[in-house]
PDB file of N, CA and C in Angstrom:
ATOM      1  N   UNK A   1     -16.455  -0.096  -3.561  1.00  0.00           N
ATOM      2  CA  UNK A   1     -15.209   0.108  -4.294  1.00  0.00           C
ATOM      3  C   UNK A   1     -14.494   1.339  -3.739  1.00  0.00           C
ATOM      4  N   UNK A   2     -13.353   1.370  -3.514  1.00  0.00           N
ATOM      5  CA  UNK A   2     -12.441   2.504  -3.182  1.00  0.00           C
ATOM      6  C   UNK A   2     -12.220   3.211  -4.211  1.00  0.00           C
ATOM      7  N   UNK A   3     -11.008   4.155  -4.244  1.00  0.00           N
ATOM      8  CA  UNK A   3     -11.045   5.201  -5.082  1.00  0.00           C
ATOM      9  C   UNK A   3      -9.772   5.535  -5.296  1.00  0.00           C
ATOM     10  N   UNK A   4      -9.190   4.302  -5.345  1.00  0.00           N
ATOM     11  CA  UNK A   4      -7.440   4.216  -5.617  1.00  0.00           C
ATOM     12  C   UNK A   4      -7.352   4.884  -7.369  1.00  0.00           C
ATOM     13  N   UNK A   5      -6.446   5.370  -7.803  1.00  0.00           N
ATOM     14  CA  UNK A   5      -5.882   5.728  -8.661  1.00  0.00           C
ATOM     15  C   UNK A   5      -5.325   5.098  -9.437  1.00  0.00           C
ATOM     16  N   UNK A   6      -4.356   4.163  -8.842  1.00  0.00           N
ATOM     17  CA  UNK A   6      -3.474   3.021  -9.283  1.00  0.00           C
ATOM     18  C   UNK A   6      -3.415   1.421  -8.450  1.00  0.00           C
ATOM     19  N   UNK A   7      -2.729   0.754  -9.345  1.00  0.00           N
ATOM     20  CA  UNK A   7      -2.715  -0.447  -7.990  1.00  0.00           C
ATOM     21  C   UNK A   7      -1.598  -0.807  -8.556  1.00  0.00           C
ATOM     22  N   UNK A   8      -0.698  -1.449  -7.082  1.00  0.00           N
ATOM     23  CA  UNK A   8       0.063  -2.071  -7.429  1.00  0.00           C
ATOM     24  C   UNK A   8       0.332  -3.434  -7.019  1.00  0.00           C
ATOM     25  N   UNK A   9       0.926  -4.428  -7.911  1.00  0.00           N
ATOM     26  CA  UNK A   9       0.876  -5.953  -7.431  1.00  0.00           C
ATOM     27  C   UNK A   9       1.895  -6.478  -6.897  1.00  0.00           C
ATOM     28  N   UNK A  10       1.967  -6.248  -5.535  1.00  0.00           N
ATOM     29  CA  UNK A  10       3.614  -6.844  -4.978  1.00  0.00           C
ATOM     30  C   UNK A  10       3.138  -7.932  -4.282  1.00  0.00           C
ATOM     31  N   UNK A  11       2.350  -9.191  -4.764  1.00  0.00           N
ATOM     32  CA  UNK A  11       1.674 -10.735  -4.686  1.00  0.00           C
ATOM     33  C   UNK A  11       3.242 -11.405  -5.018  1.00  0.00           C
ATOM     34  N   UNK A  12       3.579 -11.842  -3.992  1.00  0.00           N
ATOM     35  CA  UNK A  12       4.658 -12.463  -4.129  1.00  0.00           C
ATOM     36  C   UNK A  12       6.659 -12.345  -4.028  1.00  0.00           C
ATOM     37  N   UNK A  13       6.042 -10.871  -3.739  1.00  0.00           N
ATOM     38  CA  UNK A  13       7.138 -10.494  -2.724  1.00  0.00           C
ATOM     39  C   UNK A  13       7.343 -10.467  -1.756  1.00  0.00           C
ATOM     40  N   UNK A  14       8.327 -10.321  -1.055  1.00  0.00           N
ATOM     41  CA  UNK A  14       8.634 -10.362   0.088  1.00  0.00           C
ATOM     42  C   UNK A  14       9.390  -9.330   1.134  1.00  0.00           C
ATOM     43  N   UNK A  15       9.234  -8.935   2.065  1.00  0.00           N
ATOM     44  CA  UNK A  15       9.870  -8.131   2.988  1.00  0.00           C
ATOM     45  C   UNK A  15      11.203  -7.730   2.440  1.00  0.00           C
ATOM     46  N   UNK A  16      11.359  -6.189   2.221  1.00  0.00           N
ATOM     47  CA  UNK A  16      10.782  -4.685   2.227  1.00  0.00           C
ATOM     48  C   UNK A  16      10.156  -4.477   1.025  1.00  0.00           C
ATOM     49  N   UNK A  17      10.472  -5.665  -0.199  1.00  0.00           N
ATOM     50  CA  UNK A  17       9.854  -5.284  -1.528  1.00  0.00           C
ATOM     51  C   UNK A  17       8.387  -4.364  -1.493  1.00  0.00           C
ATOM     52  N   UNK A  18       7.315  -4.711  -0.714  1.00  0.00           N
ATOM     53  CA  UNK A  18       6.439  -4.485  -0.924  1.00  0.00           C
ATOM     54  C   UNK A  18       6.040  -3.331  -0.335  1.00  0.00           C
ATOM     55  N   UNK A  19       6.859  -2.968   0.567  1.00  0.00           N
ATOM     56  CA  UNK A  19       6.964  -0.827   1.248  1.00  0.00           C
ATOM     57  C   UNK A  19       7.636  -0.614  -0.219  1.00  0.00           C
ATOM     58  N   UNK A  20       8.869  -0.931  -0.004  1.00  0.00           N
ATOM     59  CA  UNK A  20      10.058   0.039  -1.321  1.00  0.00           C
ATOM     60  C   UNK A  20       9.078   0.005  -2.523  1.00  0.00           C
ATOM     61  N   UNK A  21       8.384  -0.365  -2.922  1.00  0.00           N
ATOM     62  CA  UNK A  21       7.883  -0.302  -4.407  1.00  0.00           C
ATOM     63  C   UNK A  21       6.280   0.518  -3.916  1.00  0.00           C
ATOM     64  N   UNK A  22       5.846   0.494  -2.941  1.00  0.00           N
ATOM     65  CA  UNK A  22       4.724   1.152  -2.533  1.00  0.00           C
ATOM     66  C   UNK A  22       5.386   2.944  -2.728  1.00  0.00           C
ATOM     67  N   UNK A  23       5.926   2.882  -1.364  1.00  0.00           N
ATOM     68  CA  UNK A  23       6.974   4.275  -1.750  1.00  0.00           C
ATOM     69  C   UNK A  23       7.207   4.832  -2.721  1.00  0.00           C
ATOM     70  N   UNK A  24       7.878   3.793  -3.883  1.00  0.00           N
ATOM     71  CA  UNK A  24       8.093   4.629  -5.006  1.00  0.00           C
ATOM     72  C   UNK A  24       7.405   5.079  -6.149  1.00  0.00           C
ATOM     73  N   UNK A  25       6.235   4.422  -5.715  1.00  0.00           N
ATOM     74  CA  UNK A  25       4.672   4.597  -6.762  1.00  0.00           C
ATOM     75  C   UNK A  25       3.897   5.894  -5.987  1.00  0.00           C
ATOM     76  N   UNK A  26       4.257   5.700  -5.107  1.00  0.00           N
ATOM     77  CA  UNK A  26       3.516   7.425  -4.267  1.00  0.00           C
ATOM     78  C   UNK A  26       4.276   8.499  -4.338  1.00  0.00           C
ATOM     79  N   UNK A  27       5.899   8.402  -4.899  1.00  0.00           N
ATOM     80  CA  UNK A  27       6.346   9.342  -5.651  1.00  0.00           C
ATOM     81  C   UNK A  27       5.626   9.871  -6.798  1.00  0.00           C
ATOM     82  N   UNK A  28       5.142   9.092  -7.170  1.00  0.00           N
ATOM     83  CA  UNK A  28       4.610   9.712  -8.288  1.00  0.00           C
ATOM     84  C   UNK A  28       3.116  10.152  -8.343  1.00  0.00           C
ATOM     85  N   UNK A  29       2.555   9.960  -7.519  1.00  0.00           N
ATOM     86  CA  UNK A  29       1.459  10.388  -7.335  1.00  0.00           C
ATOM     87  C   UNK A  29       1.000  11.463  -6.769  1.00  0.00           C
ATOM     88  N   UNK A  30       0.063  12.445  -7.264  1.00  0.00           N
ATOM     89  CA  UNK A  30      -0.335  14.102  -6.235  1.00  0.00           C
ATOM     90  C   UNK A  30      -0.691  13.699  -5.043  1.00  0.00           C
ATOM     91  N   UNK A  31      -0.282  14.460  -4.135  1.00  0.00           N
ATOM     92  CA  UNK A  31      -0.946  14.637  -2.889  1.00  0.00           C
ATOM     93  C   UNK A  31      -2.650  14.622  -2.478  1.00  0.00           C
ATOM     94  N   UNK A  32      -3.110  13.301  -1.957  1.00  0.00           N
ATOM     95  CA  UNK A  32      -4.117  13.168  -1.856  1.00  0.00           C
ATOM     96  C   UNK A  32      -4.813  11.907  -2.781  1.00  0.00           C
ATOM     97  N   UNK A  33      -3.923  11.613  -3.511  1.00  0.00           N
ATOM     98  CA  UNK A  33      -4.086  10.325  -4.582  1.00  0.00           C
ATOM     99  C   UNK A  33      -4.152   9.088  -4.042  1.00  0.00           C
ATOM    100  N   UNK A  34      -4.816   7.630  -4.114  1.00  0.00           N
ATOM    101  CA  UNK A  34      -4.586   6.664  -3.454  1.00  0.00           C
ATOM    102  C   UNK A  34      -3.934   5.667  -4.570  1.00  0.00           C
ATOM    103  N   UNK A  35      -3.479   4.534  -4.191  1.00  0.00           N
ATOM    104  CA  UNK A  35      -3.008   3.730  -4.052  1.00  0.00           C
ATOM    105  C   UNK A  35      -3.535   2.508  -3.695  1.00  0.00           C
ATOM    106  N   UNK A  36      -3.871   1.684  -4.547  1.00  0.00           N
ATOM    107  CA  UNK A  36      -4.227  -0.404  -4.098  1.00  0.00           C
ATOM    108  C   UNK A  36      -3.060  -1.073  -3.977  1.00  0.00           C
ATOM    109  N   UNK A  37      -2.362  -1.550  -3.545  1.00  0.00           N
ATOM    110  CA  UNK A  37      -1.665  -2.096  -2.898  1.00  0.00           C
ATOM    111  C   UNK A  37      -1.923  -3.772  -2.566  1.00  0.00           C
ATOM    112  N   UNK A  38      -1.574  -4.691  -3.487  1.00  0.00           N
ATOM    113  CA  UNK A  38      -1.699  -6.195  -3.293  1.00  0.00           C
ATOM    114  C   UNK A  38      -0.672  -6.801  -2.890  1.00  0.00           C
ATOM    115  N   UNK A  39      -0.703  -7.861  -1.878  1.00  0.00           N
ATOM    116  CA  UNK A  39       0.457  -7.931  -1.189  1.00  0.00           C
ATOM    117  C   UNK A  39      -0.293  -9.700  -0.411  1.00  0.00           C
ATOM    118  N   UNK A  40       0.921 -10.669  -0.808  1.00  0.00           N
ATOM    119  CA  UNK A  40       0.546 -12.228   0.141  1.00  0.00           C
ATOM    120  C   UNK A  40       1.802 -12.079   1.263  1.00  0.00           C
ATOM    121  N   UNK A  41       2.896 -11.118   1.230  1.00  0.00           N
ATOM    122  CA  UNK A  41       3.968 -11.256   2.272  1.00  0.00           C
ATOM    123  C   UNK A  41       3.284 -11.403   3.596  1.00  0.00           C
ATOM    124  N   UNK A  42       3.188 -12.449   4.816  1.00  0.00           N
ATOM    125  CA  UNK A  42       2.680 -11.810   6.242  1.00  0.00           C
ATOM    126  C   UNK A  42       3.500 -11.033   6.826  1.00  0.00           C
ATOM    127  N   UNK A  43       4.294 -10.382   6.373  1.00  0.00           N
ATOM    128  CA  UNK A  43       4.625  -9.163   7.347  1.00  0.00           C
ATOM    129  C   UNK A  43       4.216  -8.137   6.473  1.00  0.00           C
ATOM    130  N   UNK A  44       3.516  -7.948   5.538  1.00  0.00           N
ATOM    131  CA  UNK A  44       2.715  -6.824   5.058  1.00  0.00           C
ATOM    132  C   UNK A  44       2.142  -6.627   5.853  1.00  0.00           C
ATOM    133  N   UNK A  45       1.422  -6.958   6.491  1.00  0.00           N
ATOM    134  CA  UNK A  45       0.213  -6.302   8.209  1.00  0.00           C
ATOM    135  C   UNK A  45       0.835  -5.418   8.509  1.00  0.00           C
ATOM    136  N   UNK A  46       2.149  -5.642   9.668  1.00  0.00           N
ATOM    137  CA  UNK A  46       2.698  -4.896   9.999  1.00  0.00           C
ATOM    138  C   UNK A  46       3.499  -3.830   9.350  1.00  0.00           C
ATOM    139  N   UNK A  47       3.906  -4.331   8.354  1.00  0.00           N
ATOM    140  CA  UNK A  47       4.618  -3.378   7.600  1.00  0.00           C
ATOM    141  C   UNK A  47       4.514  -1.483   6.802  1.00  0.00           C
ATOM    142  N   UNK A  48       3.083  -2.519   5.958  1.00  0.00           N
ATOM    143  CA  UNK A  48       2.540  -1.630   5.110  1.00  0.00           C
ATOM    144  C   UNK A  48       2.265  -0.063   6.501  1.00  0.00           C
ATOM    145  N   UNK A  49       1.133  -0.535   7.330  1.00  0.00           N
ATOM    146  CA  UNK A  49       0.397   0.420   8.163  1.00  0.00           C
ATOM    147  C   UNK A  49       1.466   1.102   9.038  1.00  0.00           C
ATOM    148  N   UNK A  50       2.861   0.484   9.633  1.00  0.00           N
ATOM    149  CA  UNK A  50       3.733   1.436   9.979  1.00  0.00           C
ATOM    150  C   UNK A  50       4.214   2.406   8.764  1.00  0.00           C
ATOM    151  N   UNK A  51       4.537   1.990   8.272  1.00  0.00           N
ATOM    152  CA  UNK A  51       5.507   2.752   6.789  1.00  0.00           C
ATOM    153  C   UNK A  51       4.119   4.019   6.247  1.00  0.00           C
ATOM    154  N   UNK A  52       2.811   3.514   6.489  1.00  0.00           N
ATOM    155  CA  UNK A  52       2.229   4.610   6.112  1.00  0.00           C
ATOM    156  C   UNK A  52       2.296   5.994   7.364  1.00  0.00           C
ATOM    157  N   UNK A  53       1.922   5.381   8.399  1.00  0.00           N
ATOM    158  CA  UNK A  53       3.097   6.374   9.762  1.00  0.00           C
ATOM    159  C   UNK A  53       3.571   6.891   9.865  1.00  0.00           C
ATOM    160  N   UNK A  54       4.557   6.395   9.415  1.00  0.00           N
ATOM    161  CA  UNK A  54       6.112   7.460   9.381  1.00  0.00           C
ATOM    162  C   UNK A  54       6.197   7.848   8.623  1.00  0.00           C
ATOM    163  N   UNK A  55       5.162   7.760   7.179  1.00  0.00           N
ATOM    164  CA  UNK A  55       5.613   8.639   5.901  1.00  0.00           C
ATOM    165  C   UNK A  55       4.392   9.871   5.573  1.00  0.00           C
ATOM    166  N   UNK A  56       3.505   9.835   6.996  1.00  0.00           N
ATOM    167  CA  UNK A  56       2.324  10.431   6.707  1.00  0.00           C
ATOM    168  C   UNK A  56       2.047  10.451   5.591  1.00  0.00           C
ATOM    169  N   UNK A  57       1.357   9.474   5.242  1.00  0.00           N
ATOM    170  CA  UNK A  57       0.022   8.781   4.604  1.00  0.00           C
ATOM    171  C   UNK A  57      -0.920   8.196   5.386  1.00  0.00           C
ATOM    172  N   UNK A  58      -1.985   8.334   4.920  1.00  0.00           N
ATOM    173  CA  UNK A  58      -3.083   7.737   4.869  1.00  0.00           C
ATOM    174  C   UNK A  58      -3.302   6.417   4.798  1.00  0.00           C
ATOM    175  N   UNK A  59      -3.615   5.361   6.211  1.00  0.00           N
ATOM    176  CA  UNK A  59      -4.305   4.036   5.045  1.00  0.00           C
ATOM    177  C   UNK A  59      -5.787   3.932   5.761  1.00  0.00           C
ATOM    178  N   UNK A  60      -6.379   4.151   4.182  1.00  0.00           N
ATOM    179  CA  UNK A  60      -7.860   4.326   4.322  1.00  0.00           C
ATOM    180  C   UNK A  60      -8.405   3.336   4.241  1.00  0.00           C
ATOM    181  N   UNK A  61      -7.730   1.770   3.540  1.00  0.00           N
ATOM    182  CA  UNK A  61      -8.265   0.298   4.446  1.00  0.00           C
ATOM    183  C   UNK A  61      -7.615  -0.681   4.032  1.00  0.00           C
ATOM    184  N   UNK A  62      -7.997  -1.862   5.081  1.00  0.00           N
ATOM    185  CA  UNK A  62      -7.023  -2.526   4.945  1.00  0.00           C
ATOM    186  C   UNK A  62      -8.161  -4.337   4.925  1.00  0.00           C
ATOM    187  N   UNK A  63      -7.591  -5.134   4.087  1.00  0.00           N
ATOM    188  CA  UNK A  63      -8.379  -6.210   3.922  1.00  0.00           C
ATOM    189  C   UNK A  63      -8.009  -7.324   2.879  1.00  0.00           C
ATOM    190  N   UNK A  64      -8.819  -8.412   3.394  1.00  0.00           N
ATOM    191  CA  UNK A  64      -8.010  -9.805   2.634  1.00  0.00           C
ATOM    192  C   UNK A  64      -9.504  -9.902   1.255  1.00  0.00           C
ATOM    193  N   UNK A  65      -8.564 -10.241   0.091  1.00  0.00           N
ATOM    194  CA  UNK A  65      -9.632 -10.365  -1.289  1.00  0.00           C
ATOM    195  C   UNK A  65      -8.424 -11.860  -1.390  1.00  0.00           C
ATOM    196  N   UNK A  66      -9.071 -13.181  -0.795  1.00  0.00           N
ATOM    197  CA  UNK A  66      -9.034 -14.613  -1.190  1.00  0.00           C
ATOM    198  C   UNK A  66      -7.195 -14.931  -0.452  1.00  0.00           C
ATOM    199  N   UNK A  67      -6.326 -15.026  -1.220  1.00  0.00           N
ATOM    200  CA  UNK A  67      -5.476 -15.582  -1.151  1.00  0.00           C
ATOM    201  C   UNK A  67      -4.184 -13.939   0.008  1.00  0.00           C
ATOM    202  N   UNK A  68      -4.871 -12.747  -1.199  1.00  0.00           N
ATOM    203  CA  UNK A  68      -3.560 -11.903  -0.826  1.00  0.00           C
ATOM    204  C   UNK A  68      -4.588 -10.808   0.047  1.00  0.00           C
ATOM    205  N   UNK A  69      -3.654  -9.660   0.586  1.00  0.00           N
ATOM    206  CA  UNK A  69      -3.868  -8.811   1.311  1.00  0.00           C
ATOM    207  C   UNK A  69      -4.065  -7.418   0.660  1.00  0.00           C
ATOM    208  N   UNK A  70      -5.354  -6.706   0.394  1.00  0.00           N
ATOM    209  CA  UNK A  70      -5.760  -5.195  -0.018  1.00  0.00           C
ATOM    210  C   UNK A  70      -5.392  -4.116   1.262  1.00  0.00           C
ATOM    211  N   UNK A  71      -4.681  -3.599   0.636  1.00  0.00           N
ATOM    212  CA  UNK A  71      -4.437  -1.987   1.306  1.00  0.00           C
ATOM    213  C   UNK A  71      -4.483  -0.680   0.061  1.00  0.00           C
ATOM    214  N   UNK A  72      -5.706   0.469   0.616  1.00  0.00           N
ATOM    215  CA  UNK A  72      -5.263   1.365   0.167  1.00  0.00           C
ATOM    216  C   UNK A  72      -4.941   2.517   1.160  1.00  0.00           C
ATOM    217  N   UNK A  73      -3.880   3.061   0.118  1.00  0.00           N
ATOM    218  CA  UNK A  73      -3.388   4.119   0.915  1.00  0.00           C
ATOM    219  C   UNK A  73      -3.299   5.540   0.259  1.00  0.00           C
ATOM    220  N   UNK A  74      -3.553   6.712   1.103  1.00  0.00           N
ATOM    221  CA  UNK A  74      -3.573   8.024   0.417  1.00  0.00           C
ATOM    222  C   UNK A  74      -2.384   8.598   0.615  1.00  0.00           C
ATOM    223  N   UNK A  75      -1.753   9.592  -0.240  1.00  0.00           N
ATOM    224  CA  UNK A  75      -0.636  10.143  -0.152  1.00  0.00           C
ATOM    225  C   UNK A  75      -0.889  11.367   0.392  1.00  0.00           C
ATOM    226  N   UNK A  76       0.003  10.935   1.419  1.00  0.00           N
ATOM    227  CA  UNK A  76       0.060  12.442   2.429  1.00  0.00           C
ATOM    228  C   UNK A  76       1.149  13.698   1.845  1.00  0.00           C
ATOM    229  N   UNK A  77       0.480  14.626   2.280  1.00  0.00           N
ATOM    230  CA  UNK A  77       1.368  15.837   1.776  1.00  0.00           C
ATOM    231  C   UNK A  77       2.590  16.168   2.444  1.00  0.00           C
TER     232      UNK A  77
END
């Protein structure tokens, strides 16, 4: 089990929904906090792990649970 804080369910959104609402949930979170992140979009792959990149964050992993796609990610300072 990881050690996310929160999760969020963007199962069924679609491209940028699932950065823009990631983003704005790591507003709110302290520095160093993670994040679950559920996501069936296929451009979540690519998406999620750039956007953590350029926003220095953390993604501490990344993986399929059945249908959708698990990412967590830590909030970078």
């Amino acid at each position: 089990m990881d050690d996310a804080e929160q999760t969020l369910d963007a199962t069924g959104l679609l491209c940028p929904l699932p950065v823009l609402k990631a983003r704005k949930r790591l507003k709110s979170l302290s520095d160093g906090a993670c994040l679950r992140v559920l996501a069936d979009d296929p451009a979540a792959i690519i998406d999620i792990p750039h956007f953590c990149a350029e926003a220095g964050h953390a993604l501490v992993s990344q993986g399929e649970d059945g249908a959708h796609q698990v990412y967590v990610i830590r909030k970078g300072g």
